[in-house]
Every structure is written in C-alpha cells, then in structure tokens.
C-alpha atoms as a PDB file:
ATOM      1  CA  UNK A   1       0.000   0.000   0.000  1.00  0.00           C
ATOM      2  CA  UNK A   2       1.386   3.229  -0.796  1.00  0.00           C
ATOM      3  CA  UNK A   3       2.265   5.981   2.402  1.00  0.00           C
ATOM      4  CA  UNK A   4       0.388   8.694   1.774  1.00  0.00           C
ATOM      5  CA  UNK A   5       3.228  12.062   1.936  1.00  0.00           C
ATOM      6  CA  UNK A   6       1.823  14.553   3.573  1.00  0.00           C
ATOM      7  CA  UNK A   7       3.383  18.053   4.458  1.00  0.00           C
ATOM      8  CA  UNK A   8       2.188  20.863   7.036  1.00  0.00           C
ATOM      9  CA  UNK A   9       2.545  24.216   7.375  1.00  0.00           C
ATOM     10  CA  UNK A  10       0.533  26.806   9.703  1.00  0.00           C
ATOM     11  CA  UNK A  11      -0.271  30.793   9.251  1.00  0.00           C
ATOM     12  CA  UNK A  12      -1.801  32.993  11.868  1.00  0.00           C
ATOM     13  CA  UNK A  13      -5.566  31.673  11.086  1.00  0.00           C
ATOM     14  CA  UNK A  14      -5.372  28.252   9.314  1.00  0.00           C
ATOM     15  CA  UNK A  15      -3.203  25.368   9.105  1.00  0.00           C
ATOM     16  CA  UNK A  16      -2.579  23.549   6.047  1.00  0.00           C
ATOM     17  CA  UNK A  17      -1.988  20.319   5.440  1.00  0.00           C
ATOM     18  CA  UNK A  18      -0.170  19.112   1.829  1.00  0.00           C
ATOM     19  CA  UNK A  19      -0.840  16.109  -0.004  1.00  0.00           C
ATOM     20  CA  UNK A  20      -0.430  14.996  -3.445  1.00  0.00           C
ATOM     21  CA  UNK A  21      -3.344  16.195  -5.431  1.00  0.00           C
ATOM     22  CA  UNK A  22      -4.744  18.592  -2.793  1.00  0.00           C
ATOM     23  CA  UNK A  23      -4.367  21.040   0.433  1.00  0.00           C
ATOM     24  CA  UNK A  24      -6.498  20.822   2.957  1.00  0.00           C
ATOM     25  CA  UNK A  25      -6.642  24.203   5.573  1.00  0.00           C
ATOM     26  CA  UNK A  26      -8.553  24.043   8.652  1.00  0.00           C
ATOM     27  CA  UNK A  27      -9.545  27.696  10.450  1.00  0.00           C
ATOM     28  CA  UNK A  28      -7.556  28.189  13.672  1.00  0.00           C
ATOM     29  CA  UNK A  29     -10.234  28.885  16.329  1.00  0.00           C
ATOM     30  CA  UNK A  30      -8.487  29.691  20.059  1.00  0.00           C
ATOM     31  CA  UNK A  31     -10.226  30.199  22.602  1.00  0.00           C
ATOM     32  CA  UNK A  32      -7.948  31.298  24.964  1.00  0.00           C
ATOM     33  CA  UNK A  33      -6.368  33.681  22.945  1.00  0.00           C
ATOM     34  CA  UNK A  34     -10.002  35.382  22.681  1.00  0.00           C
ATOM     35  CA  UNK A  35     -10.437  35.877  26.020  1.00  0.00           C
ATOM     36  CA  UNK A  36      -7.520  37.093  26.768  1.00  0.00           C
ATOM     37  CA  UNK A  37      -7.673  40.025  23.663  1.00  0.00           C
ATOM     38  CA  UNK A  38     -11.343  40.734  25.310  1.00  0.00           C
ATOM     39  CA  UNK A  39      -9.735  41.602  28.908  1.00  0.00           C
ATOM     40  CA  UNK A  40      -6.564  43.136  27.752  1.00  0.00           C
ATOM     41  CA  UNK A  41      -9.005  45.790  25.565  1.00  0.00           C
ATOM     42  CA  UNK A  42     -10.645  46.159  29.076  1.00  0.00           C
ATOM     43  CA  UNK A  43     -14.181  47.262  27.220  1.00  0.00           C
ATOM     44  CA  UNK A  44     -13.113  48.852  23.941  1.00  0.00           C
ATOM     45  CA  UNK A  45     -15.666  47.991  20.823  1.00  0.00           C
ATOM     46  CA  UNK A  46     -15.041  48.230  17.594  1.00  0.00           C
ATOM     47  CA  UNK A  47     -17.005  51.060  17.319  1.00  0.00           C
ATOM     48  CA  UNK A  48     -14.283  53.188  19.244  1.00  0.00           C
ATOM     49  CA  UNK A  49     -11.697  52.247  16.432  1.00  0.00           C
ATOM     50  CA  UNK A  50     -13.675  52.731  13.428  1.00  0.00           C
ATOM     51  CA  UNK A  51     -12.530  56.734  12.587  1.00  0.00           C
ATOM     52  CA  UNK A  52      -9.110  55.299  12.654  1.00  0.00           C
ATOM     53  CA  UNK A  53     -10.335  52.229  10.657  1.00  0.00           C
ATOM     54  CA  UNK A  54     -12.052  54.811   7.879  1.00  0.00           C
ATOM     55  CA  UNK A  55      -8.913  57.081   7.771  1.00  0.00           C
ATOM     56  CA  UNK A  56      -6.699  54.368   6.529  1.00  0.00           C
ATOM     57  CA  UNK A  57      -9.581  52.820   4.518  1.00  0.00           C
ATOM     58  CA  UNK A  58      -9.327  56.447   2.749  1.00  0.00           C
ATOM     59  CA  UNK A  59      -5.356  56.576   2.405  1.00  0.00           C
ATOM     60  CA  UNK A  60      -5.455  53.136   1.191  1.00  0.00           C
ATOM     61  CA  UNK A  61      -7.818  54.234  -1.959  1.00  0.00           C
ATOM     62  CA  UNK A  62      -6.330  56.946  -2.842  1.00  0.00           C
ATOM     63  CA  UNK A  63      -2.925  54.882  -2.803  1.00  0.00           C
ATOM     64  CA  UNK A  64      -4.758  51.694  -5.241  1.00  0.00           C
ATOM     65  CA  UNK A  65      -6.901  53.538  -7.367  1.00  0.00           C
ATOM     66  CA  UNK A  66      -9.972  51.598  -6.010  1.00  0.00           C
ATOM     67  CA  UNK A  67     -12.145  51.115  -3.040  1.00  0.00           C
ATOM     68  CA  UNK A  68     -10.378  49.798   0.040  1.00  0.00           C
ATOM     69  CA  UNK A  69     -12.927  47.963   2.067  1.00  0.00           C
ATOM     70  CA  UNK A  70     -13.250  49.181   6.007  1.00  0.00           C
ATOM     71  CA  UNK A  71     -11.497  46.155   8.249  1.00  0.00           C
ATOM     72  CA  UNK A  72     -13.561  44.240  10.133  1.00  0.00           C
ATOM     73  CA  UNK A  73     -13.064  43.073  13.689  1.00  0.00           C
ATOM     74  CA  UNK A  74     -11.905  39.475  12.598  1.00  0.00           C
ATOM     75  CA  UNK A  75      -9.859  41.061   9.969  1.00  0.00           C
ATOM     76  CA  UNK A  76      -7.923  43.593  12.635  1.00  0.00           C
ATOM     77  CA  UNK A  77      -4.578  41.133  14.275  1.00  0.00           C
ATOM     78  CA  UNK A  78      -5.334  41.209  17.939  1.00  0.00           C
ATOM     79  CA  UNK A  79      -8.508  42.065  17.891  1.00  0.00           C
ATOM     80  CA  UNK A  80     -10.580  39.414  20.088  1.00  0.00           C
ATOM     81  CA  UNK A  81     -12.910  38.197  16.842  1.00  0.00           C
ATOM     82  CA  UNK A  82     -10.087  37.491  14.535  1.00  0.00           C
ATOM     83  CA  UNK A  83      -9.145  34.692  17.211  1.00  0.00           C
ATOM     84  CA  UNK A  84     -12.423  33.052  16.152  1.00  0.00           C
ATOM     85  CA  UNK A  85     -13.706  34.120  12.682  1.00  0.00           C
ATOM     86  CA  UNK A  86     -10.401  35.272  10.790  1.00  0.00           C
ATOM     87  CA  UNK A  87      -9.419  31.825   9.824  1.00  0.00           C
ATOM     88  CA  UNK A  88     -13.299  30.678   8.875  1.00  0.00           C
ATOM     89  CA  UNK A  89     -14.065  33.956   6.760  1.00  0.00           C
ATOM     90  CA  UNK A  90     -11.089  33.037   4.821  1.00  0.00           C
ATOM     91  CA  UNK A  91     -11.521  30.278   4.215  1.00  0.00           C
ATOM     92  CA  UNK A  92     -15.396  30.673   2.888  1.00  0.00           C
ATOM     93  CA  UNK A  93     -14.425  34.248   1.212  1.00  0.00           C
ATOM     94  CA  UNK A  94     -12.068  31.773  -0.907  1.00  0.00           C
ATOM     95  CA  UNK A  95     -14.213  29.031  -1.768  1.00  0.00           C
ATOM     96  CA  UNK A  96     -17.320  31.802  -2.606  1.00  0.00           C
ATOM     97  CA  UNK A  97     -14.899  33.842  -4.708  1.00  0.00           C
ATOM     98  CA  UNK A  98     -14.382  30.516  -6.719  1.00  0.00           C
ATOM     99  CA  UNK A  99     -17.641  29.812  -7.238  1.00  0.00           C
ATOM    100  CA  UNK A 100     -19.360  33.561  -7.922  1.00  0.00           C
ATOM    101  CA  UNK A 101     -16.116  34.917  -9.968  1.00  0.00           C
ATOM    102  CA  UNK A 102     -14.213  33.117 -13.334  1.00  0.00           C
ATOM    103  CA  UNK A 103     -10.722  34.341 -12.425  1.00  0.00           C
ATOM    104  CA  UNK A 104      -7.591  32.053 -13.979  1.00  0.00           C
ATOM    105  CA  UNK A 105      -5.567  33.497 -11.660  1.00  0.00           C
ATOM    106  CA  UNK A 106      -6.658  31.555  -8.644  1.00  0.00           C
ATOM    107  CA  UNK A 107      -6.204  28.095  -7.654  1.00  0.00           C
ATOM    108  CA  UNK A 108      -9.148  26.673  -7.126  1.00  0.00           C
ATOM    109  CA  UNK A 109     -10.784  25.775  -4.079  1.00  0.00           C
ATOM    110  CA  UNK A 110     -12.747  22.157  -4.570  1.00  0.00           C
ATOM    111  CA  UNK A 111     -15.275  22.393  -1.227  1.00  0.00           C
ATOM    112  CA  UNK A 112     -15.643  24.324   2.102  1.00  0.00           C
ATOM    113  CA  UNK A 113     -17.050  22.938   5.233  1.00  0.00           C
ATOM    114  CA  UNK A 114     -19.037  26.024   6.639  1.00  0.00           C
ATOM    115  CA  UNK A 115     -15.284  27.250   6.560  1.00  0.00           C
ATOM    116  CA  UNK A 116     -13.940  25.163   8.977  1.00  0.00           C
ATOM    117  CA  UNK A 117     -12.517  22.833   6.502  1.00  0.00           C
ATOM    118  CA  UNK A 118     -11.359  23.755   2.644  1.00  0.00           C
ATOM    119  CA  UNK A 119     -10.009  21.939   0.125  1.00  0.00           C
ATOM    120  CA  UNK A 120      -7.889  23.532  -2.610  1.00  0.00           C
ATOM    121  CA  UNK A 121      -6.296  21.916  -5.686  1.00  0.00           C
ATOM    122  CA  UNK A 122      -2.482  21.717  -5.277  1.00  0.00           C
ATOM    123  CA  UNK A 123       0.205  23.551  -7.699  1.00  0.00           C
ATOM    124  CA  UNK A 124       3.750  23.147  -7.788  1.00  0.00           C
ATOM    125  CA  UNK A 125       6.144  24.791  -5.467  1.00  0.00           C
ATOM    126  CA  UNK A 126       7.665  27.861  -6.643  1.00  0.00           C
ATOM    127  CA  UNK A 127      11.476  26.953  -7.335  1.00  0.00           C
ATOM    128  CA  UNK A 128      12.553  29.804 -10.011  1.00  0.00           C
ATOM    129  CA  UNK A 129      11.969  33.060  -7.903  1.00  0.00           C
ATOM    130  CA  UNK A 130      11.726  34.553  -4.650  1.00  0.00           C
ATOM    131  CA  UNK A 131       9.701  36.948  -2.740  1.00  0.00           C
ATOM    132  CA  UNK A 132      10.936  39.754  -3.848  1.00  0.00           C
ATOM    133  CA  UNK A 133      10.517  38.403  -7.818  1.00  0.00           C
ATOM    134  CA  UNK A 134       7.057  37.620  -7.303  1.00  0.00           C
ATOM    135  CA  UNK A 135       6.396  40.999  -5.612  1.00  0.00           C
ATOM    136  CA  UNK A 136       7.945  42.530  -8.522  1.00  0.00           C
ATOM    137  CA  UNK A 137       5.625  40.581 -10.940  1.00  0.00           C
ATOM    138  CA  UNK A 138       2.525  41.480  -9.245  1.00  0.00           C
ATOM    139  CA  UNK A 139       3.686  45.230  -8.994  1.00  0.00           C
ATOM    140  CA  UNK A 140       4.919  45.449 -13.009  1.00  0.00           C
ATOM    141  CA  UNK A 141       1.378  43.743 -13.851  1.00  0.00           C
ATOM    142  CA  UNK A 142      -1.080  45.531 -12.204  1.00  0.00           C
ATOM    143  CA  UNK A 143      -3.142  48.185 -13.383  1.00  0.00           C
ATOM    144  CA  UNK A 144      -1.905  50.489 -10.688  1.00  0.00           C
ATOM    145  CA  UNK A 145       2.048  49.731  -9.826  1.00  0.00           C
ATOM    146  CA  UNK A 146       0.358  50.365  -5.790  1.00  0.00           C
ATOM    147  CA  UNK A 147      -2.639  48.365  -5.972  1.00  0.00           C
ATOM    148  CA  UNK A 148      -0.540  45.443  -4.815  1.00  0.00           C
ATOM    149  CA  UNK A 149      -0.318  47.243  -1.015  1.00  0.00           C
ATOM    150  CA  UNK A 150      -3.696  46.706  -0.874  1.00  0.00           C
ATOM    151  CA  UNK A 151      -2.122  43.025   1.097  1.00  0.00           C
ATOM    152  CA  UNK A 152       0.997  44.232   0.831  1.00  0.00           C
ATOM    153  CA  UNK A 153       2.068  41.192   3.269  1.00  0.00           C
ATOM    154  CA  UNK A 154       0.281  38.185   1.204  1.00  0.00           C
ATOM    155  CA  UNK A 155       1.051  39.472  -2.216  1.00  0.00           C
ATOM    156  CA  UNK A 156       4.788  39.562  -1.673  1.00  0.00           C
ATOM    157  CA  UNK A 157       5.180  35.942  -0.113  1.00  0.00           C
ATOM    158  CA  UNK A 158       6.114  33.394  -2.729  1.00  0.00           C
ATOM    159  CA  UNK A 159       4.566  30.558  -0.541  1.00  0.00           C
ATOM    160  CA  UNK A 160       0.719  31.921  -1.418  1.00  0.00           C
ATOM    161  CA  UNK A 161       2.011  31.656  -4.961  1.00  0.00           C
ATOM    162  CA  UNK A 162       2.377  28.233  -7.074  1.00  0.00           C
ATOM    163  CA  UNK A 163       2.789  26.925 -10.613  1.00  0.00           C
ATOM    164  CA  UNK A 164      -0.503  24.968 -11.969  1.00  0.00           C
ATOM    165  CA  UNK A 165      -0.116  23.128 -15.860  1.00  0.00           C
ATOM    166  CA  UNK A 166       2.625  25.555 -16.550  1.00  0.00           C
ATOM    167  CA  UNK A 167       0.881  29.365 -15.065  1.00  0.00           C
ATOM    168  CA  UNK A 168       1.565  31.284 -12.053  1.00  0.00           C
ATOM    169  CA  UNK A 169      -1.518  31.168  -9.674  1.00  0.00           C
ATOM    170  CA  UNK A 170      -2.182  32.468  -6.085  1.00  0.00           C
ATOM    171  CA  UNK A 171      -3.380  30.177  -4.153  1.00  0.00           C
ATOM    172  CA  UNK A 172      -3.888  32.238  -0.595  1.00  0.00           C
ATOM    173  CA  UNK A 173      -6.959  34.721  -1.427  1.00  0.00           C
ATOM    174  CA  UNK A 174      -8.696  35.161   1.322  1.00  0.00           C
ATOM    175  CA  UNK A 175      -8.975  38.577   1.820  1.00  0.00           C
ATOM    176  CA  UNK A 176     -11.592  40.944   0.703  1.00  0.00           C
ATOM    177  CA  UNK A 177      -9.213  43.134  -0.687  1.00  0.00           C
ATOM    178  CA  UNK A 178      -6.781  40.785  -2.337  1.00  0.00           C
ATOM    179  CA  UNK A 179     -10.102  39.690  -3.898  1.00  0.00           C
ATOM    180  CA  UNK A 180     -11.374  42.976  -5.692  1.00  0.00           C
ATOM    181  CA  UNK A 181      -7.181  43.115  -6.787  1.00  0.00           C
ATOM    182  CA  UNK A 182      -7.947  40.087  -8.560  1.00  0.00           C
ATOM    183  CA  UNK A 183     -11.010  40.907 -10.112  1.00  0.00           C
ATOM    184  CA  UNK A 184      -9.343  44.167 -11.776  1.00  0.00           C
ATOM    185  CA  UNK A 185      -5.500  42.399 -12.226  1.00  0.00           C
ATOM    186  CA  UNK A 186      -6.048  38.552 -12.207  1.00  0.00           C
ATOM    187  CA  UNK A 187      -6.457  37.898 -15.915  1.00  0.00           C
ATOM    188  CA  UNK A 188      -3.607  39.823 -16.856  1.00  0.00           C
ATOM    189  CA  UNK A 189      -1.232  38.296 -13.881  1.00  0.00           C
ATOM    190  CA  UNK A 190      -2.058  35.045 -15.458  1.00  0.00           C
ATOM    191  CA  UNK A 191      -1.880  35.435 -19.325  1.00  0.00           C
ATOM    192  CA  UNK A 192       1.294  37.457 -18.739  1.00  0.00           C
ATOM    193  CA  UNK A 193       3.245  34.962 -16.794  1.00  0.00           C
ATOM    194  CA  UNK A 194       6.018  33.264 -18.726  1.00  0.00           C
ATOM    195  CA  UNK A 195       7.990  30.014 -16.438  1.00  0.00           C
ATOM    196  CA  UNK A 196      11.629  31.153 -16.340  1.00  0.00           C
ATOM    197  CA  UNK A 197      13.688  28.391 -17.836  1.00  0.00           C
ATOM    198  CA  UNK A 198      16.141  26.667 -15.281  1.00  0.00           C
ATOM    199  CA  UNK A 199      19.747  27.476 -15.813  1.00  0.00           C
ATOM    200  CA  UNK A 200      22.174  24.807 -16.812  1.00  0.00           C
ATOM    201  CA  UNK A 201      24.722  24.299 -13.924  1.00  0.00           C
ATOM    202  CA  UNK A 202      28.024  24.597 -15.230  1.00  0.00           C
END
C-alpha cells in the first residue's frame, strides 16, 4: 500500500496540510487567545476604532486607485474576533470567490465545510523566484504599480504563490481586498506569466 506524503505548514488563522493532489486548511479557532484580547481591551468595541479604521480605509484608496474595504473586527490582528472568525471567513471568502467569480488566476478551491474545513487543488512549489521576484511581478502587472499594497504582506510571499499546468496562480486569497485586486488584475497576472527556464549548472 502506498504511504500517503503529507506536508504541514501553519499561518496565523489556518493550518494547512499538503498532499499529493490537494491542500487541505482548517480555520484556527483559540479560545484562549479570545479571552484574553477581550480583557486586555478592558471594554473597547469596535465602534471606538472605526474613525481610525475609515482614515486608513481612505489613504489606502487613494494609494490603489480603487475602493479599500473598512477592516472588520476578525480582519484587525489582535482584535478578540479574529481569534475566532479570521481563519473561517477566509476560508469561505475563498471558496465563494471561486464559485461567484471566473478568475484564472486563482487556484481553485474544490469544497468548504461552513469554513472550517477547505479543500484547494495543489500547484507546484515555486522553485525559479523569490519573494521579492514575485512581488515585482505582481507590482509590473497591475493596473496600478500600488494596488498590490492593498495586502501588501500576502502578495509579496512566494509561498501563497504556485505553478498549476505551466501558469503562475495564487493560491492564498482570502482577503476581501486581495479579492477585488484580482477581479481588476487577475487575468492579466495570469496570461502574462512566462515560467523562467532553469539554468544549466556549469
């Protein structure tokens, strides 16, 4: 019978498990670490943040060229709800942008349990470029050479990137933002992408 390989890896809000054909990512929920956010804010909503929230909201347009969604509470590191939700909402905002939007640029997620559980079809590690190349790429290929700090932090790790039949795709694209990127940049991220040829060692 053959072992099944399988490899593991684990962000701030999902862990993600490798196997041959697919990745599986399960939504971090901890409890303690929500309880502990809640006392340490000793009362402070969300409510009290949200000037601050709408002021960078504004910036953030301005510096993309397109609408910057407000961040949420699960959205906000530290915040008590993204102990709970952040890992679920990206997981379902991933599988729902799959379903409701035809973008090449993604790889596609197969199934979502309630966004507990997703499953993803599984590219090929990146082997030809680093993080700094694939920032690069995004940057030079975007409508806007900002738009890309829009998720500054996931658009300029090569490990959200991979290589499916040949095409770059992103395969971490769970955030709202990232997600209206796509919808204006995704097609020509993909059709522009050319695999750099290995170099002979000498």
């Amino acid at each position: 019978m053959k072992k099944i390989k399988v490899k593991k890896g684990c962000g701030t809000t999902r862990r993600v498990f490798i196997f041959d054909h697919i990745v599986i990512k399960l939504a971090i929920i901890n409890f303690k670490a929500f309880f502990e956010a809640r006392k340490s804010l000793k009362g402070l909503s969300l409510k009290e943040h949200e000037e601050e929230f709408k002021e960078e909201s504004v910036r953030m347009s301005t510096l993309t060229g397109f609408s910057i969604k407000k961040a949420r509470g699960y959205e906000i590191a530290g915040f008590p709800t993204s102990y709970l939700f952040a890992g679920i909402m990206a997981n379902l905002q991933e599988f729902y942008f799959t379903i409701f939007h035809r973008n090449n640029f993604i790889e596609q997620t197969y199934f979502s349990f309630f966004g507990l559980i997703n499953i993803q079809k599984k590219g090929e590690k990146i082997d030809f470029w680093n993080s700094s190349e694939i920032w690069n790429y995004i940057c030079e290929n975007s409508l806007n050479c900002n738009q890309p700090y829009c998720d500054g932090h996931a658009l300029s790790n090569i490990d959200n990137f991979c290589v499916d039949k040949g095409k770059l795709k992103i395969c971490d694209y769970g955030s709202r933002n990232i997600q209206e990127f796509l919808n204006m940049n995704g097609e020509r991220l993909f059709s522009r992408f050319i695999k750099p040829m290995k170099q002979k060692q000498l």
